[in-house]
Protein backbone atom coordinates (compact mmCIF):
# COMPACT_ATOMS: atom_id res chain seq x y z
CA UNK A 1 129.09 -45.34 -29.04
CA UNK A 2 129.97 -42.83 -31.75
CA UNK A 3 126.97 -44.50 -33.66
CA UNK A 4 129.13 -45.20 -36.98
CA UNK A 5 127.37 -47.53 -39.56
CA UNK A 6 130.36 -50.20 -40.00
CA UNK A 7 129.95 -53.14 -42.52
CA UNK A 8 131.08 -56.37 -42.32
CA UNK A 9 130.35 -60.13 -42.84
CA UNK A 10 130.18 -63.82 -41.11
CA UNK A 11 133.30 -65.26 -42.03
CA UNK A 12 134.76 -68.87 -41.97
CA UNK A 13 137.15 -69.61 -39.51
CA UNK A 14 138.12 -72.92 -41.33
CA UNK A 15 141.91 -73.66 -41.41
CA UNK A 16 141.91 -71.25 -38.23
CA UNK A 17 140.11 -68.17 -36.21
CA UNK A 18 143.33 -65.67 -37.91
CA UNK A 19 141.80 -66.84 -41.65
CA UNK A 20 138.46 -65.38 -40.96
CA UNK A 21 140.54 -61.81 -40.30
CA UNK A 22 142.22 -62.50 -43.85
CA UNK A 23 138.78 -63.18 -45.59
CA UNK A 24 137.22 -60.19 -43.97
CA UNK A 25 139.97 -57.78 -44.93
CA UNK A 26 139.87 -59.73 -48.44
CA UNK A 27 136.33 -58.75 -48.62
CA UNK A 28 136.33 -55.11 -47.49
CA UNK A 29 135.27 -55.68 -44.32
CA UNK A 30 135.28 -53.14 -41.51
CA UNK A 31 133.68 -55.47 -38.66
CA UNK A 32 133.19 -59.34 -38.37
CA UNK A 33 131.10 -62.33 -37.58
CA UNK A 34 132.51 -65.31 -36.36
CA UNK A 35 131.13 -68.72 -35.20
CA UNK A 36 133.49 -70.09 -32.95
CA UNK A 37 131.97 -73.80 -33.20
CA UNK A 38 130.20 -75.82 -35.98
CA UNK A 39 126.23 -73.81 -35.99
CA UNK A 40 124.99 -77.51 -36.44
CA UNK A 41 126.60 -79.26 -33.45
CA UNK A 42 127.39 -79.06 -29.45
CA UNK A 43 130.50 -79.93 -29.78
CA UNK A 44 133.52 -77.26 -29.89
CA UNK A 45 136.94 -77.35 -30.39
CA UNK A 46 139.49 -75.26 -28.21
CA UNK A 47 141.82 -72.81 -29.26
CA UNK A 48 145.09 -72.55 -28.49
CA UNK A 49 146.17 -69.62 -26.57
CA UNK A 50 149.05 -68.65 -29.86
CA UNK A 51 145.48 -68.93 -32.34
CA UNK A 52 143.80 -66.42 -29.97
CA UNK A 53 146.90 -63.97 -29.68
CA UNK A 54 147.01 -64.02 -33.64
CA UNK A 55 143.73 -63.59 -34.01
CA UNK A 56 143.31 -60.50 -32.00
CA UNK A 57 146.77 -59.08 -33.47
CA UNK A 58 145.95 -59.84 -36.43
CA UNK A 59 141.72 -58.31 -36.24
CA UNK A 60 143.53 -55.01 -34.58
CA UNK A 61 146.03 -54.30 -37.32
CA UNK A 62 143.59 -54.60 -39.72
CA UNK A 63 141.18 -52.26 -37.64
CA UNK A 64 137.87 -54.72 -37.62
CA UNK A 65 135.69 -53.64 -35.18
CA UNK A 66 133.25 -55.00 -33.61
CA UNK A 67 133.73 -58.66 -34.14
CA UNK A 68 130.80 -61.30 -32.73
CA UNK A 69 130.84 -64.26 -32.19
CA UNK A 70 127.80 -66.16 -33.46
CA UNK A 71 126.06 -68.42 -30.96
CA UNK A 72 124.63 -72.23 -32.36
CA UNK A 73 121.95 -72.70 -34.21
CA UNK A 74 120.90 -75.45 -31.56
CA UNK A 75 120.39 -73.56 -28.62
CA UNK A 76 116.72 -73.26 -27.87
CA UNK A 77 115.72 -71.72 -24.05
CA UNK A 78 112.69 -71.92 -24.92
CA UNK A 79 112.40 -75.42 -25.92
CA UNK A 80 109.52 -77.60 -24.17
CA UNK A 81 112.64 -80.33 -24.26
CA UNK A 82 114.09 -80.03 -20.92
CA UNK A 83 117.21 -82.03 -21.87
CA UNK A 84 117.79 -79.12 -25.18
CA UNK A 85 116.35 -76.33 -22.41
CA UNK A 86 119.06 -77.04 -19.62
CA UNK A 87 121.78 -77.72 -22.95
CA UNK A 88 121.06 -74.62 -24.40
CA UNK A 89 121.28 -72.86 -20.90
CA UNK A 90 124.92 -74.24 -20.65
C-alpha cells in the first residue's frame, strides 16, 4: 500500500450498480462506497453477471479505487437475539 489519501463517497446504486460509477465520477470521486442491498432490510437482489461486467469496466476506466461495499445496518453479532445473532452471522 503506497499509503495515498484517496477521496471518495457512498453512492446510490439505484437504477443499477454502473450508476453509482457515474455519480462518483460526477462528484469527483477517486474511490467508492457502495451498498449492494437496501441498509434497512435482509433481503437482496442479484445482479446479473452483464451489471457486474459493466460495473467493473466501467469503475476501472474511470480509475476508482478502492471501492467497498457497505455491509447492513441490521447485522448485529453481538446481539443477545440468537435468531438476529445466527442472521447476522450468515
Amino acid at each position: 500500500m503506497s499509503g495515498e489519501v484517496r477521496l471518495g463517497a457512498h453512492m446510490s446504486i439505484a437504477g443499477g450498480l454502473p450508476r453509482a460509477v457515474a455519480r462518483a465520477v460526477l462528484h469527483g470521486c477517486e474511490s467508492l462506497q457502495i451498498f449492494t442491498q437496501s441498509p434497512g432490510r435482509w433481503q437482496a437482489r442479484a445482479f446479473s453477471r452483464e451489471e457486474v461486467t459493466a460495473f467493473r469496466h466501467e469503475a476501472a476506466g474511470a480509475g476508482l479505487f478502492p471501492i467497498v461495499s457497505h455491509a447492513s445496518y441490521l447485522i448485529n453479532v453481538a446481539s443477545a437475539d440468537l435468531v438476529l445473532r445466527r442472521r447476522s452471522i450468515g
